[in-house]
N, C-alpha and C. Protein backbone atom coordinates (compact mmCIF):
# COMPACT_ATOMS: atom_id res chain seq x y z
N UNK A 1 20.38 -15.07 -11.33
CA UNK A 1 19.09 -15.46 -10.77
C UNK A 1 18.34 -14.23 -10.26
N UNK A 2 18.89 -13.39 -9.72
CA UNK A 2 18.86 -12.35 -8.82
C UNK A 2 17.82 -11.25 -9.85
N UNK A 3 18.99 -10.91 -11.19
CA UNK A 3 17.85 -10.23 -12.29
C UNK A 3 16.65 -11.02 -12.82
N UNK A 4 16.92 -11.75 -13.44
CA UNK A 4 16.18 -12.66 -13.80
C UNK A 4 14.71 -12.83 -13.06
N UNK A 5 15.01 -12.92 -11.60
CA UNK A 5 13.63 -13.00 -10.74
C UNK A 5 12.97 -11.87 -10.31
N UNK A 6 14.06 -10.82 -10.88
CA UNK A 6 13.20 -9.39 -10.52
C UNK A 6 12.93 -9.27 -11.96
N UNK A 7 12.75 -9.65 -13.34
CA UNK A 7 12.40 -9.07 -14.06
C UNK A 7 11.24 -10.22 -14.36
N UNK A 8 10.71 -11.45 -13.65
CA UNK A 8 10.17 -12.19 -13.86
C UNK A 8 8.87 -11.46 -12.81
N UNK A 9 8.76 -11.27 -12.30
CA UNK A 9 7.95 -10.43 -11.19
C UNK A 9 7.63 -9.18 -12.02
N UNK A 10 8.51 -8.36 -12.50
CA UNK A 10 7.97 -7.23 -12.60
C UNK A 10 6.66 -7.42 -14.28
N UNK A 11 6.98 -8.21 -14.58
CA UNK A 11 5.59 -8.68 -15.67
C UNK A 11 4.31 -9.30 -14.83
N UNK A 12 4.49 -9.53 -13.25
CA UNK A 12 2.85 -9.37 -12.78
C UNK A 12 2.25 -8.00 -12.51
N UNK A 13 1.45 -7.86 -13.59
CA UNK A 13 0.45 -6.56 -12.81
C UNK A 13 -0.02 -6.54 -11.24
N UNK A 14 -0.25 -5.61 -10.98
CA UNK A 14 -0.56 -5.06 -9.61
C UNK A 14 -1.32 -3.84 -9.48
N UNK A 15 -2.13 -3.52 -8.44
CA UNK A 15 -2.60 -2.72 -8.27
C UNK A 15 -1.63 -1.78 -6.98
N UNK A 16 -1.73 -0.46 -6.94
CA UNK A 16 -0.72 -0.10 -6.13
C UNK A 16 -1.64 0.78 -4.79
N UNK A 17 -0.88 1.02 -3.81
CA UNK A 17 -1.67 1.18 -2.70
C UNK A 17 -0.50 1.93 -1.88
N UNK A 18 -0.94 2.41 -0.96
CA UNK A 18 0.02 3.11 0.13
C UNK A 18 -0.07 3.20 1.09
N UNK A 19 0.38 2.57 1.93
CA UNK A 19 0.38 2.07 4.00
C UNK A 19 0.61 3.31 4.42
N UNK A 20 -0.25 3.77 5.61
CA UNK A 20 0.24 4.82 6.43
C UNK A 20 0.08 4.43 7.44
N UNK A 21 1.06 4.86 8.33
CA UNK A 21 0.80 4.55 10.38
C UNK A 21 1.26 6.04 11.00
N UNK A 22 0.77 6.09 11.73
CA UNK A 22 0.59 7.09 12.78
C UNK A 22 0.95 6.80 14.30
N UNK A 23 1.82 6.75 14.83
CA UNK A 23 2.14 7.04 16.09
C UNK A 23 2.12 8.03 17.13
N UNK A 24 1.31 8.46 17.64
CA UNK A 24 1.66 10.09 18.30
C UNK A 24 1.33 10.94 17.44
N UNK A 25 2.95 12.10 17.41
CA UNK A 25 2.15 13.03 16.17
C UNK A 25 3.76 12.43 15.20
N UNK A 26 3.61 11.25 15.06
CA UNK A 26 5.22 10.86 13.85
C UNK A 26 3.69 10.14 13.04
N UNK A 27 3.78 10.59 11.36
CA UNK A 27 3.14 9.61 10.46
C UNK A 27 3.74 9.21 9.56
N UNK A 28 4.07 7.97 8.72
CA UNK A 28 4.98 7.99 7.81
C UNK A 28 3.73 6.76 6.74
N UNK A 29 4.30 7.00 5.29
CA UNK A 29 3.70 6.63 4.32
C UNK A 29 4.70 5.75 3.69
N UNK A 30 4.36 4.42 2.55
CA UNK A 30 4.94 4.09 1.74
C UNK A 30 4.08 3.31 0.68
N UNK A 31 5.10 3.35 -0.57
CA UNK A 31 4.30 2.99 -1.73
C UNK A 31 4.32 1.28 -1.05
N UNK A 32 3.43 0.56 -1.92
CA UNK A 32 2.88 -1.00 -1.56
C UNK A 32 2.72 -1.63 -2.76
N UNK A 33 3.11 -2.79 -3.57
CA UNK A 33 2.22 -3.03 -4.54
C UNK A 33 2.29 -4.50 -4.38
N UNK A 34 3.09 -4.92 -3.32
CA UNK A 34 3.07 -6.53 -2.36
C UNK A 34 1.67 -6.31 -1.33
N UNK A 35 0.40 -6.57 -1.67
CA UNK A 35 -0.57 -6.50 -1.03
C UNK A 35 -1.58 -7.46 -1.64
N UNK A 36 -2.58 -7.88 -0.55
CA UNK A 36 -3.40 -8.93 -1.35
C UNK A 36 -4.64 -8.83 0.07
N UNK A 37 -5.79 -9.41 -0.30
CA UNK A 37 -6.53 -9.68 0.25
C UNK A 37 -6.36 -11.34 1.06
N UNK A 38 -6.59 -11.07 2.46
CA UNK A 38 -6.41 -12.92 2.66
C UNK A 38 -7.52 -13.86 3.39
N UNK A 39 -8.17 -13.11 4.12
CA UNK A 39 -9.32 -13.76 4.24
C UNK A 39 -10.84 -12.56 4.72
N UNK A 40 -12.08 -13.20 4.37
CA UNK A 40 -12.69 -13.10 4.26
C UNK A 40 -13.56 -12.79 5.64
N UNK A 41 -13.28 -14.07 6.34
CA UNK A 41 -14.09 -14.33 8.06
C UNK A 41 -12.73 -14.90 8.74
N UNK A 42 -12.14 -13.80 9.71
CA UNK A 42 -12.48 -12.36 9.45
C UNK A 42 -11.68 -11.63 8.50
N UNK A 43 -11.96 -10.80 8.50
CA UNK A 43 -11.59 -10.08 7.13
C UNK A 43 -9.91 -9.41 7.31
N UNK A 44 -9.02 -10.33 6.43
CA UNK A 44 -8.09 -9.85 6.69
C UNK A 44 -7.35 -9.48 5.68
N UNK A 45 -5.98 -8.74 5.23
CA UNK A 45 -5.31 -8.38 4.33
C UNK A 45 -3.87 -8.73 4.70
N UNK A 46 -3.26 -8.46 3.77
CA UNK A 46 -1.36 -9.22 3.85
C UNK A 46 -0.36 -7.99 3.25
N UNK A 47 0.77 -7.61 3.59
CA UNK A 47 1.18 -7.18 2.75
C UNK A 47 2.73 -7.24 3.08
N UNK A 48 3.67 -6.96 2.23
CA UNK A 48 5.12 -7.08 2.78
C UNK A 48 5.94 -5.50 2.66
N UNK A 49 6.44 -5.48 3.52
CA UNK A 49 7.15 -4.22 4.32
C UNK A 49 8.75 -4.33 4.23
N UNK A 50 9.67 -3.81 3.60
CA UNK A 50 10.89 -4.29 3.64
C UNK A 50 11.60 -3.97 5.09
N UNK A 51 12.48 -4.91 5.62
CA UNK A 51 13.16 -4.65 6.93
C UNK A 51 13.61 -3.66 7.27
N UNK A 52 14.11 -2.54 6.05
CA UNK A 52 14.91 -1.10 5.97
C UNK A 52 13.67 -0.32 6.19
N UNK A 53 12.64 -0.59 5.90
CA UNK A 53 11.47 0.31 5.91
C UNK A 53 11.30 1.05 7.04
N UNK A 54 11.58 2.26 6.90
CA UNK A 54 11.40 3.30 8.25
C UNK A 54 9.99 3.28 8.56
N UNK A 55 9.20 2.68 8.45
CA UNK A 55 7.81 2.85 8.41
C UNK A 55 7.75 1.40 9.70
N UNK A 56 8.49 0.32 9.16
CA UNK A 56 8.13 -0.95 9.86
C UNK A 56 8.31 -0.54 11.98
N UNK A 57 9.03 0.23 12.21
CA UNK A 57 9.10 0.40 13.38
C UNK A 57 7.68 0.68 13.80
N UNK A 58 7.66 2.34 13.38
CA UNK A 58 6.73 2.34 13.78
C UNK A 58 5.10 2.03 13.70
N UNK A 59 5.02 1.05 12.67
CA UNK A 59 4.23 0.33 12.42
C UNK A 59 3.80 -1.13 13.78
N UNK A 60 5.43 -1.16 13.93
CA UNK A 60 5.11 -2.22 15.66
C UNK A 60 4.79 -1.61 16.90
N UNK A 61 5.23 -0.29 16.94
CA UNK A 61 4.71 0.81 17.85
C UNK A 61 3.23 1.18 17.73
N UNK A 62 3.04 1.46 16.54
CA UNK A 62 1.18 2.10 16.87
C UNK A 62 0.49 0.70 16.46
N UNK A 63 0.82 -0.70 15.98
CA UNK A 63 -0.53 -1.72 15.92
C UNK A 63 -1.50 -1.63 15.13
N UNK A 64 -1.30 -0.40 14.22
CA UNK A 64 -2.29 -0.25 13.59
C UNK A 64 -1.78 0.71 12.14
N UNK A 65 -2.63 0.05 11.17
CA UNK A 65 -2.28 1.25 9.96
C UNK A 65 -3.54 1.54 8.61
N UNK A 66 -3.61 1.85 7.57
CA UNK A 66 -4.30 2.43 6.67
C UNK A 66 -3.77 1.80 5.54
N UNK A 67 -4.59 1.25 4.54
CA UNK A 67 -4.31 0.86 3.13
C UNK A 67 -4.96 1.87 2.03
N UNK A 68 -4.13 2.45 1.37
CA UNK A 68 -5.30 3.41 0.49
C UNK A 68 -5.04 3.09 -0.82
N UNK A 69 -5.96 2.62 -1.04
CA UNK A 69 -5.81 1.81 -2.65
C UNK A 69 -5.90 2.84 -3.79
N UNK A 70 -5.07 2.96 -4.63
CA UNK A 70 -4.96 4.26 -5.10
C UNK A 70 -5.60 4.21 -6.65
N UNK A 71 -6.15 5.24 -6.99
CA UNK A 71 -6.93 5.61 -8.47
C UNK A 71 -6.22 6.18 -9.66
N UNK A 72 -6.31 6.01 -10.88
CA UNK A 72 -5.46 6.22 -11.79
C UNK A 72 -5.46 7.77 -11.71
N UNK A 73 -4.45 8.33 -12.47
CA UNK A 73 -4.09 9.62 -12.08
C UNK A 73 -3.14 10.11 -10.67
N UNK A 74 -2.92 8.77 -10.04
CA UNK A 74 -2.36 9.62 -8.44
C UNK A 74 -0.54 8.91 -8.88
N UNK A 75 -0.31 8.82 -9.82
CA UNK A 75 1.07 8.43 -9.95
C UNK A 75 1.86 9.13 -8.94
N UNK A 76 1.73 10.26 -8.86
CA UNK A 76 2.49 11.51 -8.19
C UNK A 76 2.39 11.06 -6.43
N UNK A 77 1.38 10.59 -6.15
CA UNK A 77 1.14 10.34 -5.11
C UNK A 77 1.94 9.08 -4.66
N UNK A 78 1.60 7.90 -5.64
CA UNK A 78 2.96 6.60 -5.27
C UNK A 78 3.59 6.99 -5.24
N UNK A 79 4.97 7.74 -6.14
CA UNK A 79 5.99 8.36 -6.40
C UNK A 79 6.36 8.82 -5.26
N UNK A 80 6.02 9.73 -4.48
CA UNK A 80 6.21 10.18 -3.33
C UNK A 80 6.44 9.49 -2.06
N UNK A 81 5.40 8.57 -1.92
CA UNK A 81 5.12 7.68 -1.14
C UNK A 81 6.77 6.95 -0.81
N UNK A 82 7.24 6.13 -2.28
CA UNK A 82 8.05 5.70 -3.05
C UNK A 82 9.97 6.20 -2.72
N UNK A 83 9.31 7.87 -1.60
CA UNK A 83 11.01 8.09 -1.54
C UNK A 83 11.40 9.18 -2.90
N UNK A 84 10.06 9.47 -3.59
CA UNK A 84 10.33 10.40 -4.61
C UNK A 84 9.97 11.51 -4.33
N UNK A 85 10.51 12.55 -3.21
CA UNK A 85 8.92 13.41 -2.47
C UNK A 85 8.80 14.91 -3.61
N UNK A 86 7.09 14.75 -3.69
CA UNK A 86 6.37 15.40 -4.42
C UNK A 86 5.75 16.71 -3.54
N UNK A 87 6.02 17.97 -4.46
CA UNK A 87 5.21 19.35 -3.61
C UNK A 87 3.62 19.08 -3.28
N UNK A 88 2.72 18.86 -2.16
CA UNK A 88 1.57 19.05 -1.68
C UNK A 88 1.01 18.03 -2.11
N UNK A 89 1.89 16.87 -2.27
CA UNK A 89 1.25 15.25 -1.68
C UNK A 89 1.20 15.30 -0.22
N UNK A 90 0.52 14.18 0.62
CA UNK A 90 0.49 14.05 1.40
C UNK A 90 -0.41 13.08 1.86
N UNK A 91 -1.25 13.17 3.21
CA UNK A 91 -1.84 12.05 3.97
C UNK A 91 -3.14 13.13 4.37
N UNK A 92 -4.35 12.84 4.54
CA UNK A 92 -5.55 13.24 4.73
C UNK A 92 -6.22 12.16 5.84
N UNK A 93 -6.05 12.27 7.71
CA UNK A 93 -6.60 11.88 8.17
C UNK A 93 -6.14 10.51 8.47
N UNK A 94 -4.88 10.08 7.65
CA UNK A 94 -4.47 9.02 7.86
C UNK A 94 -4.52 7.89 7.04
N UNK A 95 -4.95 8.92 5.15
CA UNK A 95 -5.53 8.04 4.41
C UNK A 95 -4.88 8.91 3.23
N UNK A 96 -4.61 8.24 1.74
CA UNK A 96 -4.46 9.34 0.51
C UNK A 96 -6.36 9.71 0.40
N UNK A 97 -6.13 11.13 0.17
CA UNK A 97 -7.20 11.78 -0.25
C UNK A 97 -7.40 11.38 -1.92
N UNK A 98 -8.54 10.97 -2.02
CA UNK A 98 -9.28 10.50 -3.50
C UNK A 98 -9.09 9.79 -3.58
N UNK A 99 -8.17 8.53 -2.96
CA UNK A 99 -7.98 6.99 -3.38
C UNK A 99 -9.08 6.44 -3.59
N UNK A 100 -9.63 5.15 -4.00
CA UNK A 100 -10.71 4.41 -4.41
C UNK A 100 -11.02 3.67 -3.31
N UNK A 101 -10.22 3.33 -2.16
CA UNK A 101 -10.79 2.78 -0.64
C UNK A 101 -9.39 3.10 0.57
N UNK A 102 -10.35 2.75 1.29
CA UNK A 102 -9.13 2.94 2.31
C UNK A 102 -9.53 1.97 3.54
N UNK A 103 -8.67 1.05 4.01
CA UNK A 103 -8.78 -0.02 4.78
C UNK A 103 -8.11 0.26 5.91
N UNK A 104 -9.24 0.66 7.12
CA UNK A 104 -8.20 0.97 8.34
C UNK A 104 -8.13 -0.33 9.32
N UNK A 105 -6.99 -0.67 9.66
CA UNK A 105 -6.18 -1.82 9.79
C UNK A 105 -5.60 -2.11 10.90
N UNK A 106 -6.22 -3.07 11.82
CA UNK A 106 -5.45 -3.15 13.36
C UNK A 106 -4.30 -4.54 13.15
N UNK A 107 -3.18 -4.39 13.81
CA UNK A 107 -2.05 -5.36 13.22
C UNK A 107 -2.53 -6.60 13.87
N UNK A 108 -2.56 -7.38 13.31
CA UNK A 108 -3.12 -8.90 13.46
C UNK A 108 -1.39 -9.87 14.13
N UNK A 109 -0.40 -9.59 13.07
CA UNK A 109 0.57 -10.60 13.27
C UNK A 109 1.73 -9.93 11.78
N UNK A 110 2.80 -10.33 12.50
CA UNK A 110 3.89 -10.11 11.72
C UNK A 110 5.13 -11.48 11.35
N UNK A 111 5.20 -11.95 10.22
CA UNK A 111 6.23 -13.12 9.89
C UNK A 111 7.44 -12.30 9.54
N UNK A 112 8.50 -13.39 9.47
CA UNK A 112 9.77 -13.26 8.54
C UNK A 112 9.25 -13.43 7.22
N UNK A 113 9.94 -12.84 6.29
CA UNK A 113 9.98 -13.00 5.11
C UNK A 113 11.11 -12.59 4.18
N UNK A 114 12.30 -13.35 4.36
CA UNK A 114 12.99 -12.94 3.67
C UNK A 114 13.96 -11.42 4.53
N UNK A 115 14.17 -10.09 3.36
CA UNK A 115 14.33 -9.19 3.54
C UNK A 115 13.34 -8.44 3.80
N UNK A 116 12.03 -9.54 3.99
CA UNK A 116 11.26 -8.82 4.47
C UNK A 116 10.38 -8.94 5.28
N UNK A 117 9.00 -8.15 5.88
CA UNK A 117 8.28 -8.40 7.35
C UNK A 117 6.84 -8.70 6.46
N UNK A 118 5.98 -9.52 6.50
CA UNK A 118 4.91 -10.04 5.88
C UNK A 118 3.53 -9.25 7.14
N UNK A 119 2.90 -8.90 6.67
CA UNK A 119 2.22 -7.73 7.39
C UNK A 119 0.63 -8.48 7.42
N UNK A 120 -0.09 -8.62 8.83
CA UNK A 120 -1.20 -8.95 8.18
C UNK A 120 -2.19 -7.83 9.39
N UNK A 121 -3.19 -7.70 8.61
CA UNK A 121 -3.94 -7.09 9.36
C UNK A 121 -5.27 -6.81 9.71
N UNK A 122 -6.39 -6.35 10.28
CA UNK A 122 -7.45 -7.20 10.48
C UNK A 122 -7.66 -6.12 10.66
N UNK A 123 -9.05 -5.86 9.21
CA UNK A 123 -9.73 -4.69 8.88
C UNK A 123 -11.00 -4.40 9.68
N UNK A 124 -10.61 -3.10 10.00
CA UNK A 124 -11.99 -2.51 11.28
C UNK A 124 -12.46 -1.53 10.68
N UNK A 125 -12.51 -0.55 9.23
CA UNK A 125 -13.20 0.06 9.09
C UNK A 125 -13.29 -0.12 7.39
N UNK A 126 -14.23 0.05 6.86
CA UNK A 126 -13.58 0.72 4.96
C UNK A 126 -14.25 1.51 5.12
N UNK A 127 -13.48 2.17 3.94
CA UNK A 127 -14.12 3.86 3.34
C UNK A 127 -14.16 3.78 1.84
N UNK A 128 -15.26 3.71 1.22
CA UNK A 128 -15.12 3.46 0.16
C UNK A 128 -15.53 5.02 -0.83
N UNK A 129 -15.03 5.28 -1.63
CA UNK A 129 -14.90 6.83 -2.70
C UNK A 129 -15.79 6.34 -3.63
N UNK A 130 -15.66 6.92 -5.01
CA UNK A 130 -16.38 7.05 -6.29
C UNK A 130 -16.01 6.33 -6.88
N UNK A 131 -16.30 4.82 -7.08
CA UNK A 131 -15.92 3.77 -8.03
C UNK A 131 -14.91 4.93 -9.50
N UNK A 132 -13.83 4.49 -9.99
CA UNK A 132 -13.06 4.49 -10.97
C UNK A 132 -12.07 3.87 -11.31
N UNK A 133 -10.94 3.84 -12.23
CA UNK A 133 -9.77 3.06 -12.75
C UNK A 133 -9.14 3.19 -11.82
N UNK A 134 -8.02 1.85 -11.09
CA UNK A 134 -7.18 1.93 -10.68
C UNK A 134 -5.91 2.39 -11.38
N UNK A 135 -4.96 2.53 -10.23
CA UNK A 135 -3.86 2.66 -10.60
C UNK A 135 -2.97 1.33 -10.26
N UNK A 136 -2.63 1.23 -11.92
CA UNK A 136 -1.74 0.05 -12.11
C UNK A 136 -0.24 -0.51 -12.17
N UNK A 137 0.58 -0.97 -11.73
CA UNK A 137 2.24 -1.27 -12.01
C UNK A 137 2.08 -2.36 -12.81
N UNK A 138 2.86 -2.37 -13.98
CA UNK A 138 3.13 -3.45 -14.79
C UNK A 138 4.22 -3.33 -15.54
N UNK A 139 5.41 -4.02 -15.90
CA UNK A 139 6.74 -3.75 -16.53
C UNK A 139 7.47 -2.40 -15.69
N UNK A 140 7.83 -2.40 -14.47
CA UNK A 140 8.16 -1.27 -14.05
C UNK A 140 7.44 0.13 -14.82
N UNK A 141 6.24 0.21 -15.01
CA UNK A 141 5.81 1.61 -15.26
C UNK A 141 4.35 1.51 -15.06
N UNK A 142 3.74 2.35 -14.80
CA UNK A 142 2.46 2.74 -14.33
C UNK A 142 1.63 2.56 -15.66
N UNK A 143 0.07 1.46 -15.92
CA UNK A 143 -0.50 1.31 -16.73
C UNK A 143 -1.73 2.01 -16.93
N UNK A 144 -2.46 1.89 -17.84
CA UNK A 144 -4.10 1.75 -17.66
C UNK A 144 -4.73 1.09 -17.73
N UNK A 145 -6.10 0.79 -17.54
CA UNK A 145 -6.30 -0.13 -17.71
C UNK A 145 -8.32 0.45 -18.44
N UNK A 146 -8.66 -0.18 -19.73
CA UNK A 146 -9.24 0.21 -20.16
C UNK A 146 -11.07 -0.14 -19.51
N UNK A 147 -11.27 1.28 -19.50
CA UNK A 147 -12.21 1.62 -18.76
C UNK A 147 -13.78 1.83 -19.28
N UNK A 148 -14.40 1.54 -18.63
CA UNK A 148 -15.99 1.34 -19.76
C UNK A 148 -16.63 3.09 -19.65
N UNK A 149 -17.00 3.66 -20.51
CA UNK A 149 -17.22 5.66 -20.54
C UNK A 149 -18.15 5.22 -20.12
C-alpha cells in the first residue's frame, strides 16, 4: 500500500516552493511541494511540514514564515532547500532571490496530520517578480511546462 500510494501521488504535478522562517539570527529553509492556496477572505495558504522537519520548531517559535514560489531554472535551489546543499544557494531577505512570488506569512494555526504538521497561514505581504515558467515536480523529476515566446 505504502509504495503504491507514494507512486500514486507522485503522478500529481505540482508546483514547487520553499518555506523559510527566521528566528533571531537562526534561518532555516525547506523544499515544499504540499502547498495550496485556501482561502481567499482572508487570504490564506496551507501547507504540510513533516514532524522531523528541523524547520517545524522553529517555525512555532518565530509565528511567522515566507513562501517563495519558485521559477523554472532554480532546480538547484529546491535541491538544496531539499537537504541537497548547493555552493551559493541561499535566502535573500527571507525569500529565494528570483522566485516568481513570495508570500510573507503570519502563522494562523497548526493541525495533526499524520507524520505530519498541516501549516496554515495568513498572508500579510506579496512580492510579486517578472511573470515566467514555473518550476514543476511531476514523476519524481523536475518538468516544464510549455511556455508561450
Amino acid at each position: 500500500m505504502k509504495e503504491a500510494f507514494k507512486e500514486a501521488l507522485s503522478r500529481f504535478a505540482s508546483g514547487v516552493t520553499v518555506v523559510a522562517v527566521r528566528a533571531g539570527e537562526e534561518e532555516r529553509g525547506m523544499t515544499a511541494t504540499a502547498f495550496m492556496s485556501l482561502s481567499l477572505e482572508p487570504p490564506l495558504v496551507a501547507l504540510a511540514v513533516s514532524e522531523r522537519a528541523k524547520l517545524l520548531p522553529l517555525l512555532e517559535k518565530a509565528g511567522a514564515f515566507t513562501v517563495s514560489l519558485l521559477r523554472e531554472g532554480q532546480e538547484a535551489v529546491s535541491e538544496h532547500f531539499a537537504g541537497r546543499p548547493k555552493e551559493g544557494v541561499g535566502l535573500v531577505g527571507g525569500r529565494v532571490e528570483g522566485a516568481l512570488a513570495a508570500l510573507r506569512c503570519r502563522l494562523e494555526a497548526l493541525y495533526p496530520g499524520g507524520d505530519h504538521r498541516i501549516v496554515v497561514g495568513r498572508v500579510e505581504e506579496v512580492e510579486l517578480a517578472e511573470m515566467g515558467p514555473p518550476l514543476l515536480y511531476f514523476a519524481r523529476g523536475y518538468r516544464r511546462l510549455l511556455w508561450p515566446s
